[in-house]
PDB file of N, CA and C in Angstrom:
ATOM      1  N   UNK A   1     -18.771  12.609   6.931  1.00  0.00           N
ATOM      2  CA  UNK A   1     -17.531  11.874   7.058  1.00  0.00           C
ATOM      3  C   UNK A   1     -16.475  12.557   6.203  1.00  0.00           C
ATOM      4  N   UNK A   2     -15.329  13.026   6.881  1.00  0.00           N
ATOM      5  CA  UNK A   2     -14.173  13.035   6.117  1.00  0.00           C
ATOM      6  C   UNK A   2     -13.746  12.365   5.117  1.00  0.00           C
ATOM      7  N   UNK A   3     -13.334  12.145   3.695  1.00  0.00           N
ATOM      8  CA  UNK A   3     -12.244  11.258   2.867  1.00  0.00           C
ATOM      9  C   UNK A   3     -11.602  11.836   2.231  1.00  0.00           C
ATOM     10  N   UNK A   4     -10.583  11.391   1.398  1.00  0.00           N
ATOM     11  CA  UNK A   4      -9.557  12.016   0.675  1.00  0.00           C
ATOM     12  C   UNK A   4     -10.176  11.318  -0.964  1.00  0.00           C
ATOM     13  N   UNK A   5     -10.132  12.666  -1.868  1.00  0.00           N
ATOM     14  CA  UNK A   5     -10.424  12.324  -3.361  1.00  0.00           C
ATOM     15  C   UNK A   5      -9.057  13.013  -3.996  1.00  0.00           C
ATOM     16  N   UNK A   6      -8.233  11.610  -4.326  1.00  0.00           N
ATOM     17  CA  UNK A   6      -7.479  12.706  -5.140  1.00  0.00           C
ATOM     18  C   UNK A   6      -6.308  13.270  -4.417  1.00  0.00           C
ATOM     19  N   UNK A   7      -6.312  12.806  -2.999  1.00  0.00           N
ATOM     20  CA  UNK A   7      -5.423  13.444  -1.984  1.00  0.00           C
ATOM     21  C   UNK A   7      -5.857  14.928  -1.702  1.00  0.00           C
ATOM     22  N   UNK A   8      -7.307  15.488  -2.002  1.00  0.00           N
ATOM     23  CA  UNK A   8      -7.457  16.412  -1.478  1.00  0.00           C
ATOM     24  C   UNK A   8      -8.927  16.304   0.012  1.00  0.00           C
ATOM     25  N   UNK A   9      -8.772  17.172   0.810  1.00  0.00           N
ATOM     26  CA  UNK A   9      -9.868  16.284   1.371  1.00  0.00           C
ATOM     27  C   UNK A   9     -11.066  16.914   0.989  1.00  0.00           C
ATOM     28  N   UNK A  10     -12.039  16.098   1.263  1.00  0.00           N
ATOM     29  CA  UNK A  10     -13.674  16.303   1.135  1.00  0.00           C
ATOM     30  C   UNK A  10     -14.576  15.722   2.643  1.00  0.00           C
ATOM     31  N   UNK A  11     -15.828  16.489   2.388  1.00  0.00           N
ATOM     32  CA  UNK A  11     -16.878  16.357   3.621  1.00  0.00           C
ATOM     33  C   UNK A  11     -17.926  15.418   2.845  1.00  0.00           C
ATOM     34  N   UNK A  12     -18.314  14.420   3.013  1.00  0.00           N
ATOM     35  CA  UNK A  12     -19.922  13.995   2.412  1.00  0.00           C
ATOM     36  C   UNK A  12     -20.477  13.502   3.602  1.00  0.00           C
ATOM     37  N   UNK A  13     -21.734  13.048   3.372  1.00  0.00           N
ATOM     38  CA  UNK A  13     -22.317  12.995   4.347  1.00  0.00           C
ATOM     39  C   UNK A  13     -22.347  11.208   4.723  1.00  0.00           C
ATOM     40  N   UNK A  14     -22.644  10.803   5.823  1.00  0.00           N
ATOM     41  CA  UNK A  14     -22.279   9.463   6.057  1.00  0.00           C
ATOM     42  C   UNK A  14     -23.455   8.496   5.102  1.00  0.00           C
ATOM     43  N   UNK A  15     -22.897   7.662   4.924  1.00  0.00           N
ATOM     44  CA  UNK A  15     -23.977   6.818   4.027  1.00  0.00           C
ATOM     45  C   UNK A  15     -23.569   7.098   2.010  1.00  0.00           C
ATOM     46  N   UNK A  16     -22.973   7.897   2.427  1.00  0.00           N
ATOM     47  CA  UNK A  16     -22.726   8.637   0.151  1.00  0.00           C
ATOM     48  C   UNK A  16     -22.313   7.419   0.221  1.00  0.00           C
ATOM     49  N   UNK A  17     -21.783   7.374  -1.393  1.00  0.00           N
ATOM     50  CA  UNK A  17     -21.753   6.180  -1.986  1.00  0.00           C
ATOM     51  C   UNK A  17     -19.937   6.774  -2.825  1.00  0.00           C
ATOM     52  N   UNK A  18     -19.398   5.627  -3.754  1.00  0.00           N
ATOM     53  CA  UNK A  18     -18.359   6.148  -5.126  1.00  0.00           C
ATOM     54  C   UNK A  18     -19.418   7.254  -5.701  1.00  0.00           C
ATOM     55  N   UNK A  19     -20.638   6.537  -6.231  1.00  0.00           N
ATOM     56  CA  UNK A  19     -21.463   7.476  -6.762  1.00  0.00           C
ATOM     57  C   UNK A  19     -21.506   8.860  -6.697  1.00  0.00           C
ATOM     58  N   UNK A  20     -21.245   9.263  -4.942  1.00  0.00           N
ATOM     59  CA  UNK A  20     -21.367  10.702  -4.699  1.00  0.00           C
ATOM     60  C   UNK A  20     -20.374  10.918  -5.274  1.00  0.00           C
ATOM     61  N   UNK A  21     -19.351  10.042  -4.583  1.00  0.00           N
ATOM     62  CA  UNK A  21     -18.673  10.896  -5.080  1.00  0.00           C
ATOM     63  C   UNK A  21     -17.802  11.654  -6.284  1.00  0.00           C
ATOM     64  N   UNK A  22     -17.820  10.841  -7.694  1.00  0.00           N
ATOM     65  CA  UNK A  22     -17.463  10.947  -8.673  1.00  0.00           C
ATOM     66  C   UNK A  22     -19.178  12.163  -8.938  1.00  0.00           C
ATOM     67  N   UNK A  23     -19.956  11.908  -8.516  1.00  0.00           N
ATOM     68  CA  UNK A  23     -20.756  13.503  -8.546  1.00  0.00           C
ATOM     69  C   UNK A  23     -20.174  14.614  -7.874  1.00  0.00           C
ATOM     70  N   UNK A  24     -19.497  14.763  -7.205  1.00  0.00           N
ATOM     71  CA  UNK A  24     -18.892  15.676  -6.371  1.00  0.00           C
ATOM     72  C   UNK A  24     -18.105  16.488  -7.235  1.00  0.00           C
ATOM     73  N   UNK A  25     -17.205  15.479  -7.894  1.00  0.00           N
ATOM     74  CA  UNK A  25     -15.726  16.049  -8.035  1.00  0.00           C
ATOM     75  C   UNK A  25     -16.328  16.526  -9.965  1.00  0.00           C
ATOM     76  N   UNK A  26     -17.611  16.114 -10.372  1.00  0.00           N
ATOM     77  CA  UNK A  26     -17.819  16.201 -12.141  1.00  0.00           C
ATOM     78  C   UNK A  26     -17.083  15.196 -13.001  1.00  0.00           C
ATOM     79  N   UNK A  27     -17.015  14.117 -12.250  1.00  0.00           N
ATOM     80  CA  UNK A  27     -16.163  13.776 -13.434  1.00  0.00           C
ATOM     81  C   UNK A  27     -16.300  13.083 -14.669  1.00  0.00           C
ATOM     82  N   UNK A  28     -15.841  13.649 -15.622  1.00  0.00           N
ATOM     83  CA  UNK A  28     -16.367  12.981 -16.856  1.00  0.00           C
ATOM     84  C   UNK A  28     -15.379  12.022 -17.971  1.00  0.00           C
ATOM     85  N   UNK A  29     -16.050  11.423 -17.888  1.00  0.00           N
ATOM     86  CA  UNK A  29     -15.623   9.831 -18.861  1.00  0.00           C
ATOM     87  C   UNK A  29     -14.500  10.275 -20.049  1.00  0.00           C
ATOM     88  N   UNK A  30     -13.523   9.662 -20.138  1.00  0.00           N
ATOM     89  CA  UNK A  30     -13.633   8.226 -19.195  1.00  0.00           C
ATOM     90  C   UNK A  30     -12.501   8.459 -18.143  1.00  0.00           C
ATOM     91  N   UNK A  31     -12.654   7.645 -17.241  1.00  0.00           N
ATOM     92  CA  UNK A  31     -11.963   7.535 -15.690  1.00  0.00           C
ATOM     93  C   UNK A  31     -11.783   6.202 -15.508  1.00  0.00           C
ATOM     94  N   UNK A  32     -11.535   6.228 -14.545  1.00  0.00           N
ATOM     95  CA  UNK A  32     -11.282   4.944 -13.160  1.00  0.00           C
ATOM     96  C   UNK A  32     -11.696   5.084 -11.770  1.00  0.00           C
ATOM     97  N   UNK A  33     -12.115   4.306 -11.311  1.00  0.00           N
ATOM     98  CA  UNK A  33     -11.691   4.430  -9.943  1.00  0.00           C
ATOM     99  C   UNK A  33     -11.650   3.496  -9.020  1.00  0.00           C
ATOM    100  N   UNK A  34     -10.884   3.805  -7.658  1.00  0.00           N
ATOM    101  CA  UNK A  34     -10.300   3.176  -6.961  1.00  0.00           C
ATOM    102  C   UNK A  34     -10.576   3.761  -5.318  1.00  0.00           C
ATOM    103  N   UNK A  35     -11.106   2.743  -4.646  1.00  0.00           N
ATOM    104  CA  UNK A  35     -11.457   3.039  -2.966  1.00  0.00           C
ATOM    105  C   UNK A  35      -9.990   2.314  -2.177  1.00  0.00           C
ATOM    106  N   UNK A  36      -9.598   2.932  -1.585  1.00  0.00           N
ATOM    107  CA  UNK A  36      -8.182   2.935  -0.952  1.00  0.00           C
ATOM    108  C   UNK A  36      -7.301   1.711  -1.371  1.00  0.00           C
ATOM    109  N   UNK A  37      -7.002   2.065  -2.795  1.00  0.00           N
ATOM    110  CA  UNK A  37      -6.157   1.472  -3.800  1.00  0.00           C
ATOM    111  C   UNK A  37      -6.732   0.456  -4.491  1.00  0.00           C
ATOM    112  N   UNK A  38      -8.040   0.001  -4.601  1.00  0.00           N
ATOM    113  CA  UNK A  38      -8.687  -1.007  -5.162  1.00  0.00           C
ATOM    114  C   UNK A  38     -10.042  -0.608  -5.875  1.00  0.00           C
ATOM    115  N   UNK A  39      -9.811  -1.224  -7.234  1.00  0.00           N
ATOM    116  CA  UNK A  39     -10.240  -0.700  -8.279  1.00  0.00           C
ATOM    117  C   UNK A  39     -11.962  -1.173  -8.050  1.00  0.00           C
ATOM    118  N   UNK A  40     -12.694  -0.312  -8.614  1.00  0.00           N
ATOM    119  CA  UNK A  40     -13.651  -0.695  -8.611  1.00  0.00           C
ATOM    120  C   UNK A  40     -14.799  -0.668  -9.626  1.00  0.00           C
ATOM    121  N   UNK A  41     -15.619  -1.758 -10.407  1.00  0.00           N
ATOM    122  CA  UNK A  41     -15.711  -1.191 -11.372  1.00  0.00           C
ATOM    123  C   UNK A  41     -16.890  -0.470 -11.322  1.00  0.00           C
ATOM    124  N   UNK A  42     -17.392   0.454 -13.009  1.00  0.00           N
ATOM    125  CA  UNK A  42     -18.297   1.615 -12.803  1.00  0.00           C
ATOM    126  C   UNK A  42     -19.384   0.814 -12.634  1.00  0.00           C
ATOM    127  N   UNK A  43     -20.301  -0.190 -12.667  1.00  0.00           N
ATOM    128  CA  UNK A  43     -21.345  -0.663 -12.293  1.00  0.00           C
ATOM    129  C   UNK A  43     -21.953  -1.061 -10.759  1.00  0.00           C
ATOM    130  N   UNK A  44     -20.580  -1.153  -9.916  1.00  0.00           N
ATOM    131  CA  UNK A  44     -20.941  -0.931  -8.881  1.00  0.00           C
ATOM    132  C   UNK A  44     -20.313   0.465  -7.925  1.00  0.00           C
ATOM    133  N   UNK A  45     -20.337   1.417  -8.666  1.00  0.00           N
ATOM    134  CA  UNK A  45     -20.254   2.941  -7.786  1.00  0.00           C
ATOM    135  C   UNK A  45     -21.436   3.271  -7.306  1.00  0.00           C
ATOM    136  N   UNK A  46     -22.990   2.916  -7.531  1.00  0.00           N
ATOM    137  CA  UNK A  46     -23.749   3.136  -6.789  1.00  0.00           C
ATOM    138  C   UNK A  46     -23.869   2.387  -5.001  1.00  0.00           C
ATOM    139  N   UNK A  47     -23.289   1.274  -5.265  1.00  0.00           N
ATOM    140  CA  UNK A  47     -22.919   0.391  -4.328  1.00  0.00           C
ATOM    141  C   UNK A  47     -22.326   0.377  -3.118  1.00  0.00           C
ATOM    142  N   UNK A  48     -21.269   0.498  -4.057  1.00  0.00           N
ATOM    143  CA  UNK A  48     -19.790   0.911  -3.111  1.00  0.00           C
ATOM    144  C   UNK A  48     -19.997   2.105  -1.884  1.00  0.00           C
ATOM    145  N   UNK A  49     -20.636   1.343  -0.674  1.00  0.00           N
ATOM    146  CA  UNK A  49     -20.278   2.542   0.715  1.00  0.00           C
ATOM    147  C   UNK A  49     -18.872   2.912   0.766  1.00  0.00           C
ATOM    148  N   UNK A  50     -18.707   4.177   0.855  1.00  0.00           N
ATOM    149  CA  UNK A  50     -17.767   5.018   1.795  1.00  0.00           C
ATOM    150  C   UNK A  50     -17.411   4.964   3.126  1.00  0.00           C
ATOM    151  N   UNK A  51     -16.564   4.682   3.921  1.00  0.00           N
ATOM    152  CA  UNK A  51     -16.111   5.033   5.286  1.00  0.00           C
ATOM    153  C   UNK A  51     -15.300   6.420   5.733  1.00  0.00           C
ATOM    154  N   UNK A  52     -15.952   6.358   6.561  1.00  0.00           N
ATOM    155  CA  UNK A  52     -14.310   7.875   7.068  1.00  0.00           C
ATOM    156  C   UNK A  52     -13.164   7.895   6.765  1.00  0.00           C
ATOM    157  N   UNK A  53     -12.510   8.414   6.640  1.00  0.00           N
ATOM    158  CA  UNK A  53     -10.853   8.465   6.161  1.00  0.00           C
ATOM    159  C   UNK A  53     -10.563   7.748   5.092  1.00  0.00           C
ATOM    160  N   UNK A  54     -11.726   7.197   3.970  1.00  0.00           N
ATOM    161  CA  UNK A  54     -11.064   6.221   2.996  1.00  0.00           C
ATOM    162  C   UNK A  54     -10.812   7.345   1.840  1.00  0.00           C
ATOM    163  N   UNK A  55      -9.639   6.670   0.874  1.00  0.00           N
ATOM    164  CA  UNK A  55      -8.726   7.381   0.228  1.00  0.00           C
ATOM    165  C   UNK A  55      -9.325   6.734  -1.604  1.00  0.00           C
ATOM    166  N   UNK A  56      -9.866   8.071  -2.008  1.00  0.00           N
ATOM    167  CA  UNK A  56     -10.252   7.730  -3.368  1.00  0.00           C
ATOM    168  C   UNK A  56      -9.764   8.327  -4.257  1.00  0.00           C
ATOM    169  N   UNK A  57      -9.290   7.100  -5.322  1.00  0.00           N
ATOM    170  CA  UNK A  57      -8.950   8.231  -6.137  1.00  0.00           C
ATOM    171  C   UNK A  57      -9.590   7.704  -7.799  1.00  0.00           C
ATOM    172  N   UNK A  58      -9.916   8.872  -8.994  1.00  0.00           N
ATOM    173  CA  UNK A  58     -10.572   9.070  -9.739  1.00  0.00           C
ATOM    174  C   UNK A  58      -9.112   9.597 -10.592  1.00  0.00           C
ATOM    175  N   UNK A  59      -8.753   8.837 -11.749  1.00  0.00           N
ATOM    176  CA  UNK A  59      -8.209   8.790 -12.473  1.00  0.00           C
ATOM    177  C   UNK A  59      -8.219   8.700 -13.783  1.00  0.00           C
ATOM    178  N   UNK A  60      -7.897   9.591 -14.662  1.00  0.00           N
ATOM    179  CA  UNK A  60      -8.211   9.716 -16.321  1.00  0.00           C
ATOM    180  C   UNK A  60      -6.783   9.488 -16.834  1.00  0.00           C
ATOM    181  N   UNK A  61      -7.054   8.367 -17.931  1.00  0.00           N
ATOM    182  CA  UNK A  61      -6.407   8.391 -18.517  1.00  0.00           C
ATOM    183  C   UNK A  61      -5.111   8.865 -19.811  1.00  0.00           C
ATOM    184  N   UNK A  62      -3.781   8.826 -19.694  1.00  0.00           N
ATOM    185  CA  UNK A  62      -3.042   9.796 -20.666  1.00  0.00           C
ATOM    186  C   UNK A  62      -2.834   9.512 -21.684  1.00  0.00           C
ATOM    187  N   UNK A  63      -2.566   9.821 -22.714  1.00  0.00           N
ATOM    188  CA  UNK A  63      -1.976   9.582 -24.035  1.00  0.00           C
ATOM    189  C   UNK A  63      -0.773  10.160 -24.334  1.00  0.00           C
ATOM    190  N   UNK A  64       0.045   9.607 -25.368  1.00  0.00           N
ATOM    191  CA  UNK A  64       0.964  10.733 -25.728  1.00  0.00           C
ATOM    192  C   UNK A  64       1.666   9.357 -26.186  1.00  0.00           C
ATOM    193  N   UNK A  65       3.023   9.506 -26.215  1.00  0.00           N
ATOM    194  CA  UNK A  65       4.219   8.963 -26.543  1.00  0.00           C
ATOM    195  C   UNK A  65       5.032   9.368 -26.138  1.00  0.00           C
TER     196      UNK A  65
END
């Protein structure tokens, strides 16, 4: 299945999970994430099915002033 991580696209296979995909992309803590704009939390990314065309995005937080 096609989705967008990040607004870039990706291939996984039908059935992956958030799980894959925050394995996909490496990402390391701490983050967020969100399945086509809705947050989801990290205890259920094993959970969370994927559909075709859904839009994820994996977000780290900034600092500064």
């Amino acid at each position: 299945m096609n989705v967008l991580i990040n607004n870039l696209p990706y291939t996984l296979p039908l059935g992956a999970t958030l799980a894959d995909a925050v394995a996909l992309l490496q990402a390391q803590p701490p983050f967020a994430a969100a399945v086509n704009k809705s947050f989801v939390p990290r205890a259920l990314y094993p959970q969370t099915a994927l559909q075709d065309a859904d839009r994820i995005e994996i977000i780290h937080p900034v600092t500064g002033g």
